[in-house]
Every structure is written in C-alpha cells, then in structure tokens.
C-alpha atoms as a PDB file:
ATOM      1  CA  UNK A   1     -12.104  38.499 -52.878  1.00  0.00           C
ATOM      2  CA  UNK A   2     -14.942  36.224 -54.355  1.00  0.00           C
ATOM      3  CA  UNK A   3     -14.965  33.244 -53.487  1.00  0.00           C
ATOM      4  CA  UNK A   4     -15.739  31.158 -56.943  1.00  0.00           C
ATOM      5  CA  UNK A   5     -16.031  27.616 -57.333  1.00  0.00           C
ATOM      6  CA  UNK A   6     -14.057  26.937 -60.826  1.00  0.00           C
ATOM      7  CA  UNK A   7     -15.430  23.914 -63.019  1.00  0.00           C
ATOM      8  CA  UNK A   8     -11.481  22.564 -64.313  1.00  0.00           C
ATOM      9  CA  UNK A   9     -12.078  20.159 -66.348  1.00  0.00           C
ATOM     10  CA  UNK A  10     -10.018  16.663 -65.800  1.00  0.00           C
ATOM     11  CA  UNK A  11      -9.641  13.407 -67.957  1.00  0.00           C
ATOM     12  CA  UNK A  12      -7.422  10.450 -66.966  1.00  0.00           C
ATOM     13  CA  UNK A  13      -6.631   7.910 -69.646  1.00  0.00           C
ATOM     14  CA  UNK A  14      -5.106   4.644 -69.307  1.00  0.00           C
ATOM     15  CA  UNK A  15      -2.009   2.992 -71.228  1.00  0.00           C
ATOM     16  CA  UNK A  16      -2.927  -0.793 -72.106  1.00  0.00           C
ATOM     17  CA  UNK A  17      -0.197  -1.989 -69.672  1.00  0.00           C
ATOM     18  CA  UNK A  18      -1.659  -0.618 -66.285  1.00  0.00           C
ATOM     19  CA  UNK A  19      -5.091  -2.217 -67.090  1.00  0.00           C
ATOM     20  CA  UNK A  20      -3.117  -5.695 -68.521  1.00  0.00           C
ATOM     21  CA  UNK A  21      -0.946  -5.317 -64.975  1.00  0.00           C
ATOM     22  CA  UNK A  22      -4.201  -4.691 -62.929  1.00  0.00           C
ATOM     23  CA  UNK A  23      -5.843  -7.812 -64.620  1.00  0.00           C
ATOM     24  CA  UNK A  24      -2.745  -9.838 -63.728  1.00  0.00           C
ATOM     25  CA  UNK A  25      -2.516  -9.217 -60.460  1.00  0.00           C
ATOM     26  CA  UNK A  26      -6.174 -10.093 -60.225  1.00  0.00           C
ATOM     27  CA  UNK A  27      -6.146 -13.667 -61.721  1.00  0.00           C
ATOM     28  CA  UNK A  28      -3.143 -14.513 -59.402  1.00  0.00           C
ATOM     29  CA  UNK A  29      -6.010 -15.544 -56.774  1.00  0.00           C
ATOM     30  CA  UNK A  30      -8.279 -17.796 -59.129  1.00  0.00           C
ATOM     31  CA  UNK A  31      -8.501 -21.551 -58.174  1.00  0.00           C
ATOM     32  CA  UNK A  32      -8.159 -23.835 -60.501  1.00  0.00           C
ATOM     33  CA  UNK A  33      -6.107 -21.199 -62.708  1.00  0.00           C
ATOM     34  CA  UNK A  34      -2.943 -22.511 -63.085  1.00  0.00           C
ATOM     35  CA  UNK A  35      -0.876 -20.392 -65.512  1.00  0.00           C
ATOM     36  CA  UNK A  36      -1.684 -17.043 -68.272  1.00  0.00           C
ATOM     37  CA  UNK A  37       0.247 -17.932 -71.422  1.00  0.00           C
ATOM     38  CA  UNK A  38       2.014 -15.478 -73.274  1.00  0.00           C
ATOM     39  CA  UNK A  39       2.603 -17.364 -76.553  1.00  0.00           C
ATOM     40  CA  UNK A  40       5.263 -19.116 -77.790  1.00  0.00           C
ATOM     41  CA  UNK A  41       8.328 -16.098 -77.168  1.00  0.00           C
ATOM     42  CA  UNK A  42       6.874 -15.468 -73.620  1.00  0.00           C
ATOM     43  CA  UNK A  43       6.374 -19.215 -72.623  1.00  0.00           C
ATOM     44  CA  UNK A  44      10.267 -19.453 -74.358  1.00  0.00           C
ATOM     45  CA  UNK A  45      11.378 -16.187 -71.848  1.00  0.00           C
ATOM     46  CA  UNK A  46       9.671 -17.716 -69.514  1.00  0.00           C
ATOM     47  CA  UNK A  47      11.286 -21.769 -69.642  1.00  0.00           C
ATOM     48  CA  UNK A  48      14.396 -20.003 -69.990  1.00  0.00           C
ATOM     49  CA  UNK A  49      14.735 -17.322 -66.846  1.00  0.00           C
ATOM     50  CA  UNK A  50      12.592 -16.221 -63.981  1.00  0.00           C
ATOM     51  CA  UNK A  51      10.320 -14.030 -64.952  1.00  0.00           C
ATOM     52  CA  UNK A  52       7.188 -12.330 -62.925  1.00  0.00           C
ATOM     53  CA  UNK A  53       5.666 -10.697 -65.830  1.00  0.00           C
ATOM     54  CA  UNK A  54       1.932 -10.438 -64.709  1.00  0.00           C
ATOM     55  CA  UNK A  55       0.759  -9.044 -67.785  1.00  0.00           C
ATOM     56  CA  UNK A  56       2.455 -12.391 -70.146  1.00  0.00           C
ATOM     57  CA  UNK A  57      -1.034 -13.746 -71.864  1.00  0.00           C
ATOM     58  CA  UNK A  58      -3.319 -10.603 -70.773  1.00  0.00           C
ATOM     59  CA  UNK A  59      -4.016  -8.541 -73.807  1.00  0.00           C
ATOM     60  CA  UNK A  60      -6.668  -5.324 -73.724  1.00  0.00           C
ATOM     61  CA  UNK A  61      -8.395  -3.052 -75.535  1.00  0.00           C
ATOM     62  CA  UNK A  62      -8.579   0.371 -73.350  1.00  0.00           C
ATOM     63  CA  UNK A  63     -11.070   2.913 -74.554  1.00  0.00           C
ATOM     64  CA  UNK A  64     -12.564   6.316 -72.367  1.00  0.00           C
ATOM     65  CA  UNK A  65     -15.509   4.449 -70.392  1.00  0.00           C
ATOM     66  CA  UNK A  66     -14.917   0.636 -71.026  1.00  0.00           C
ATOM     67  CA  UNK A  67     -12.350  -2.153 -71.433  1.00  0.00           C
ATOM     68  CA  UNK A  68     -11.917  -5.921 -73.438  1.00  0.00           C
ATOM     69  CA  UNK A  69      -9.764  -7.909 -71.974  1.00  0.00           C
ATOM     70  CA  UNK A  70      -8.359 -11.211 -73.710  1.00  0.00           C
ATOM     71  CA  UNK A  71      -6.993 -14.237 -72.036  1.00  0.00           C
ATOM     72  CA  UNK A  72      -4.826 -17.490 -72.748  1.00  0.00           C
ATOM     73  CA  UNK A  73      -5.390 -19.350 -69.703  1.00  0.00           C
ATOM     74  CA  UNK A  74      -3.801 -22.780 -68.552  1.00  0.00           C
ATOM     75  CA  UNK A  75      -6.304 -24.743 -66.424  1.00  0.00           C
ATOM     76  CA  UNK A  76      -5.817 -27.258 -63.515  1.00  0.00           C
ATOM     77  CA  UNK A  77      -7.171 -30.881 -64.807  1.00  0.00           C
ATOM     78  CA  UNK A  78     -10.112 -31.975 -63.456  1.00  0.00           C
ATOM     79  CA  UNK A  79     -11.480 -28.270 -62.370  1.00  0.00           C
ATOM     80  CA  UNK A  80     -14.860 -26.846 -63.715  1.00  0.00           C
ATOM     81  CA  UNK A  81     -14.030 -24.392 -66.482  1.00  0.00           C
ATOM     82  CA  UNK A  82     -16.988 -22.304 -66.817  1.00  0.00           C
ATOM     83  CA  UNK A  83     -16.997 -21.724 -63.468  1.00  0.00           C
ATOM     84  CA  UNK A  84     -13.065 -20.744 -63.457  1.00  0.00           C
ATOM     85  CA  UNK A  85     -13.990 -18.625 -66.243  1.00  0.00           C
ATOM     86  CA  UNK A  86     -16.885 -16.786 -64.457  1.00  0.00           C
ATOM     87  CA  UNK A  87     -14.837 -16.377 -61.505  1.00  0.00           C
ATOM     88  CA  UNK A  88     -11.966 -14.634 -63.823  1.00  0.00           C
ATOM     89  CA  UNK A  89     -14.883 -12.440 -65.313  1.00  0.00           C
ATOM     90  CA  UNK A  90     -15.970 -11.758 -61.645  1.00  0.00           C
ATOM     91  CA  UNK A  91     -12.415 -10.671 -60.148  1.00  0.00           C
ATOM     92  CA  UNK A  92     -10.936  -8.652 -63.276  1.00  0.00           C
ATOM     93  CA  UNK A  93     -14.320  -6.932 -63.381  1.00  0.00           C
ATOM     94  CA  UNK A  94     -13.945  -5.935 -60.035  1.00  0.00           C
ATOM     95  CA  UNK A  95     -10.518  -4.747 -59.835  1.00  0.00           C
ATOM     96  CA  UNK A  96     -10.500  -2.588 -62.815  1.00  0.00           C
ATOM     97  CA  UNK A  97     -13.809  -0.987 -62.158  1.00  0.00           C
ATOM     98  CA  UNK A  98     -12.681  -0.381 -58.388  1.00  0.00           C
ATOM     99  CA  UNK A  99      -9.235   0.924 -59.318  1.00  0.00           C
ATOM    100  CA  UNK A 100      -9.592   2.990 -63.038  1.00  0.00           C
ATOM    101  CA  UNK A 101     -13.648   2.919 -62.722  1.00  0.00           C
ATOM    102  CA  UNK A 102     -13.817   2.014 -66.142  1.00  0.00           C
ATOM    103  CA  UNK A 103     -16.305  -0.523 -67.289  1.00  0.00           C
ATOM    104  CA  UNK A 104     -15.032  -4.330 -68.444  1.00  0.00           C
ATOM    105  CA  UNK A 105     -17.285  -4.779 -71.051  1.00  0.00           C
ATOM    106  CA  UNK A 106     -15.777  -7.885 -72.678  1.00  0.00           C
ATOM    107  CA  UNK A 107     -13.962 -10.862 -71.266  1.00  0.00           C
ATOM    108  CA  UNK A 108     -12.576 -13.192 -74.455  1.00  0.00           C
ATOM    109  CA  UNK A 109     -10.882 -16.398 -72.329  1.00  0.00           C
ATOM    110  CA  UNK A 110      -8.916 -19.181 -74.510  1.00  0.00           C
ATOM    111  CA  UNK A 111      -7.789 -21.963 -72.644  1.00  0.00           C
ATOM    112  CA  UNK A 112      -4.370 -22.784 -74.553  1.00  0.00           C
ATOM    113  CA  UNK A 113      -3.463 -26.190 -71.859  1.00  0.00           C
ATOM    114  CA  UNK A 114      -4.594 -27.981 -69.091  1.00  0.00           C
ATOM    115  CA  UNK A 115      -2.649 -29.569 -66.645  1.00  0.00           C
ATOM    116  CA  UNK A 116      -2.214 -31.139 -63.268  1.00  0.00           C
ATOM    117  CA  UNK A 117      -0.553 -29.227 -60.981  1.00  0.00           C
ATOM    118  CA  UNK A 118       2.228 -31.846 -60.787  1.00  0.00           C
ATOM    119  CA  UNK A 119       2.780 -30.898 -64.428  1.00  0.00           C
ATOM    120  CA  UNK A 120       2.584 -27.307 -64.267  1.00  0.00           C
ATOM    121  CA  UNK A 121       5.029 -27.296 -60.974  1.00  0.00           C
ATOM    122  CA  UNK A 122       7.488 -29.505 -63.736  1.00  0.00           C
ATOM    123  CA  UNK A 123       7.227 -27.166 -66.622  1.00  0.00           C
ATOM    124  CA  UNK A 124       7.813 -23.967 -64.576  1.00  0.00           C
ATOM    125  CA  UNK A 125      11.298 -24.891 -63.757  1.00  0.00           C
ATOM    126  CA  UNK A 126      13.329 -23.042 -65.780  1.00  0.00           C
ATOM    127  CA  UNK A 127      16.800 -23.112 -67.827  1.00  0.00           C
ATOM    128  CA  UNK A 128      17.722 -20.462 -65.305  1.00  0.00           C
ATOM    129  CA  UNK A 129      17.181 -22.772 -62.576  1.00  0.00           C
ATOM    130  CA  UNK A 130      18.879 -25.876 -63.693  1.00  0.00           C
ATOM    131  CA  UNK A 131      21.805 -23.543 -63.981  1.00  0.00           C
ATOM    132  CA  UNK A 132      21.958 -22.292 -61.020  1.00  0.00           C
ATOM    133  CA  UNK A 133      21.800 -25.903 -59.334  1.00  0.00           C
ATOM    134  CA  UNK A 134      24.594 -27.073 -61.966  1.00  0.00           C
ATOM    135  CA  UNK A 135      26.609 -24.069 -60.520  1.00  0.00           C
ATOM    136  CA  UNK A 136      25.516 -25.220 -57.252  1.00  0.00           C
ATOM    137  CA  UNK A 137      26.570 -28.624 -57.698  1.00  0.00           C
ATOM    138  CA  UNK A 138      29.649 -27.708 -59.567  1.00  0.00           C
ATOM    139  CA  UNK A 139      30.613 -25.207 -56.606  1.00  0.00           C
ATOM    140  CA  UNK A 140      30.228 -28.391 -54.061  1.00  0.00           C
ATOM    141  CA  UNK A 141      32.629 -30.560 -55.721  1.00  0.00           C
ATOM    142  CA  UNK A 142      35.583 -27.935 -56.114  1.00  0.00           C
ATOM    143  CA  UNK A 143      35.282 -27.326 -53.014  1.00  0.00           C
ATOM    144  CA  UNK A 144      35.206 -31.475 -52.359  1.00  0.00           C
ATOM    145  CA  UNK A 145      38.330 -31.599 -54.697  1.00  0.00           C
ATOM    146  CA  UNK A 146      39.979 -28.258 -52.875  1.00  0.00           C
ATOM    147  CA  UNK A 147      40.218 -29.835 -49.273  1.00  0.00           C
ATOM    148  CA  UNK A 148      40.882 -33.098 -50.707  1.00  0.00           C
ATOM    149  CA  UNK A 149      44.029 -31.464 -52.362  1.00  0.00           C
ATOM    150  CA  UNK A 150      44.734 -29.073 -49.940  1.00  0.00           C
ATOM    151  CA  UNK A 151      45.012 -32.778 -47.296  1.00  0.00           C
ATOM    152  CA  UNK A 152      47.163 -34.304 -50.004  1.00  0.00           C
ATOM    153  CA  UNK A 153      49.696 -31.464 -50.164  1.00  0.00           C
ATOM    154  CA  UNK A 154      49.434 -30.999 -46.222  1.00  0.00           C
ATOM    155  CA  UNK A 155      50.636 -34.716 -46.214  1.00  0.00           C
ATOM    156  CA  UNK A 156      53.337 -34.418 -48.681  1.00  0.00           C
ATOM    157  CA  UNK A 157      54.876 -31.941 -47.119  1.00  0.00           C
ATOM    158  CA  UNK A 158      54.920 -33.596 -43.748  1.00  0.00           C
ATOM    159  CA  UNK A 159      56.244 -36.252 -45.323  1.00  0.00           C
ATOM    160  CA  UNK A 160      59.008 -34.326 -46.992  1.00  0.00           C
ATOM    161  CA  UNK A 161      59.784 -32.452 -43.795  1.00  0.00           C
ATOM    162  CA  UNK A 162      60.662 -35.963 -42.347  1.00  0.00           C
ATOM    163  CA  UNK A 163      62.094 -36.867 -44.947  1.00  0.00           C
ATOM    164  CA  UNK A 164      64.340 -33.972 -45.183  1.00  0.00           C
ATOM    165  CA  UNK A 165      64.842 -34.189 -41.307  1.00  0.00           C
ATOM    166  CA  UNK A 166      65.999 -38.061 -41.891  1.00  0.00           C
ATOM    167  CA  UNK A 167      68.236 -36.748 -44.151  1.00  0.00           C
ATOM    168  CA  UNK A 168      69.224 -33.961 -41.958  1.00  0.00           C
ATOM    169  CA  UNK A 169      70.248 -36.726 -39.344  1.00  0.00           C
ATOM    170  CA  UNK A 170      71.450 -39.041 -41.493  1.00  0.00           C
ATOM    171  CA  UNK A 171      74.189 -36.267 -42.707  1.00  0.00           C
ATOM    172  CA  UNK A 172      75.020 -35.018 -39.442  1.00  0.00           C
ATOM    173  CA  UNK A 173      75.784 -39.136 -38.373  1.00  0.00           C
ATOM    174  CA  UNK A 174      78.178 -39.480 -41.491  1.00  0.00           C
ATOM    175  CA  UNK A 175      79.392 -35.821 -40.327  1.00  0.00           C
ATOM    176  CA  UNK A 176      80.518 -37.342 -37.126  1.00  0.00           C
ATOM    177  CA  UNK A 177      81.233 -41.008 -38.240  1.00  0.00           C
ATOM    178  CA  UNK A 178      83.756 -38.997 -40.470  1.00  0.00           C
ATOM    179  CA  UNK A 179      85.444 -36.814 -38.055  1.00  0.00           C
ATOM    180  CA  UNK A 180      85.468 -39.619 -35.992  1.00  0.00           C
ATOM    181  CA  UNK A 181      87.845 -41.994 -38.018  1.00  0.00           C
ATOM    182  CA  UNK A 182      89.533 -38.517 -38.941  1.00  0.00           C
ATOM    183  CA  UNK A 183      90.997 -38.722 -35.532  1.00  0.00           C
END
C-alpha cells in the first residue's frame, strides 16, 4: 500500500450572524462603550423584555477573505470617542481574525446617543422588569391581606365558640332552673 498524501480541498464560509455574534461579544469589554443600538424595533424589544442579543446594532458584510462591520454605538458622556472608537477597531479586529482568520477590512461606527452611566443604568430597565416588581409587590400584599384575614376569622371563631359555649351554659342553667321549679 502507497502511502499518498491527498491534496482535499476545504473552504469554510461564514453566515453574517457568527461574525455579528463574534463582534458582540468583543465590544462587551470596551470602556467608555455603554450600549450597541439596534434601532428603533430592537431598542423597543429591548425596553420591553430582557434580552441578551449581542448581535442588536452589529451589522456585517461577510465575504471569502475579509469583513465590514457597521456599528450604532451609545457612548459614556464625557469619554474620548476616537479613542473608544479605535479601541472597538482594535478588539473586533482581533477577535475575528483570531477566531474565522478573515480580514476586518472596514469598521463604519455611528454613535446614535451618549449618556451617563446613571442614564443608561435608567433606560435599561425594562417593561419586563417593572412587571415583575408589580407582581412582586402585588404578591406581598395578598399575602399582608391573607394573614390579616386568616387572624380575623381565627378571632371570630373564638369568639363564636364562646359565644356558643355561653349559650351552651346559659341553656343548661334554664335546663335546671326549670326542672327545678318542676319539682
């Protein structure tokens, strides 16, 4: 048997969403990067449940060899951003060449807000949330208004039971006062 060394030939392509996912989970360490924006229906998913969509405001262009990547960015107030930009070029560069080694040959940033981060933290609460602490809240007082019902008819009742057992002895004394003058 001959040993022969076989030339197979091999391609691996790319659908948009692994390289928008990749460059997601890359800006999630930028400083100064406070939020990607999806647009108006994603930021509208978004105020209205959780979501962890990494790849909300990260559009690309995947060909063989290279990749454009477009951004809508929300900035901290007060931060540099050029430098917030170049560090986005430097990390998404980085992360898709290591992982797909395809080239990033474009990197289109818009920066759609900017905000503190005491604003951002405000805005990110969503519908979702405010529900779940109405349900919360709601839960509490039922439960409030349970035990304060359940202690009202635990002291009616006791209160019946004596009064039924003053009536009890009340009866059995005209009972006896009866049989008494009966004799």
């Amino acid at each position: 048997m001959e040993n022969q060394k076989q030339d197979i030939k091999t391609s691996v392509t790319y659908e948009e969403k692994v390289i928008a996912k990749i460059v997601g989970h890359a800006l999630e360490s930028v400083d100064g990067l406070l939020a990607v924006s999806g647009g108006f229906f994603s930021n509208l998913k978004n105020s209205v449940v959780n979501s962890d969509s990494v790849t909300d405001g990260v559009n690309v262009e995947v060909g063989t060899k290279e990749v454009a990547v477009d951004l809508d960015i929300v900035v901290e107030y007060g931060k540099d951003i050029p430098a917030i930009v170049e560090s986005i070029k430097a990390i998404v560069s980085q992360n898709v060449e290591v992982m797909t080694h395809l080239k990033v040959v474009e990197l289109n940033a818009n920066v759609v807000d900017i905000k503190t981060k005491a604003e951002h933290e405000a805005d990110s609460v969503t519908v979702q949330d405010r529900v779940s602490d109405a349900a919360q809240a709601t839960g509490n007082f039922a439960s409030e208004q349970a035990g304060k019902a359940k202690a009202a008819i635990s002291s009616g009742a006791e209160k019946t039971k004596e009064a039924v057992s003053n009536g009890t002895e009340a009866a059995k004394e005209k009972i006896s006062e009866a049989r008494t003058s009966e004799s």
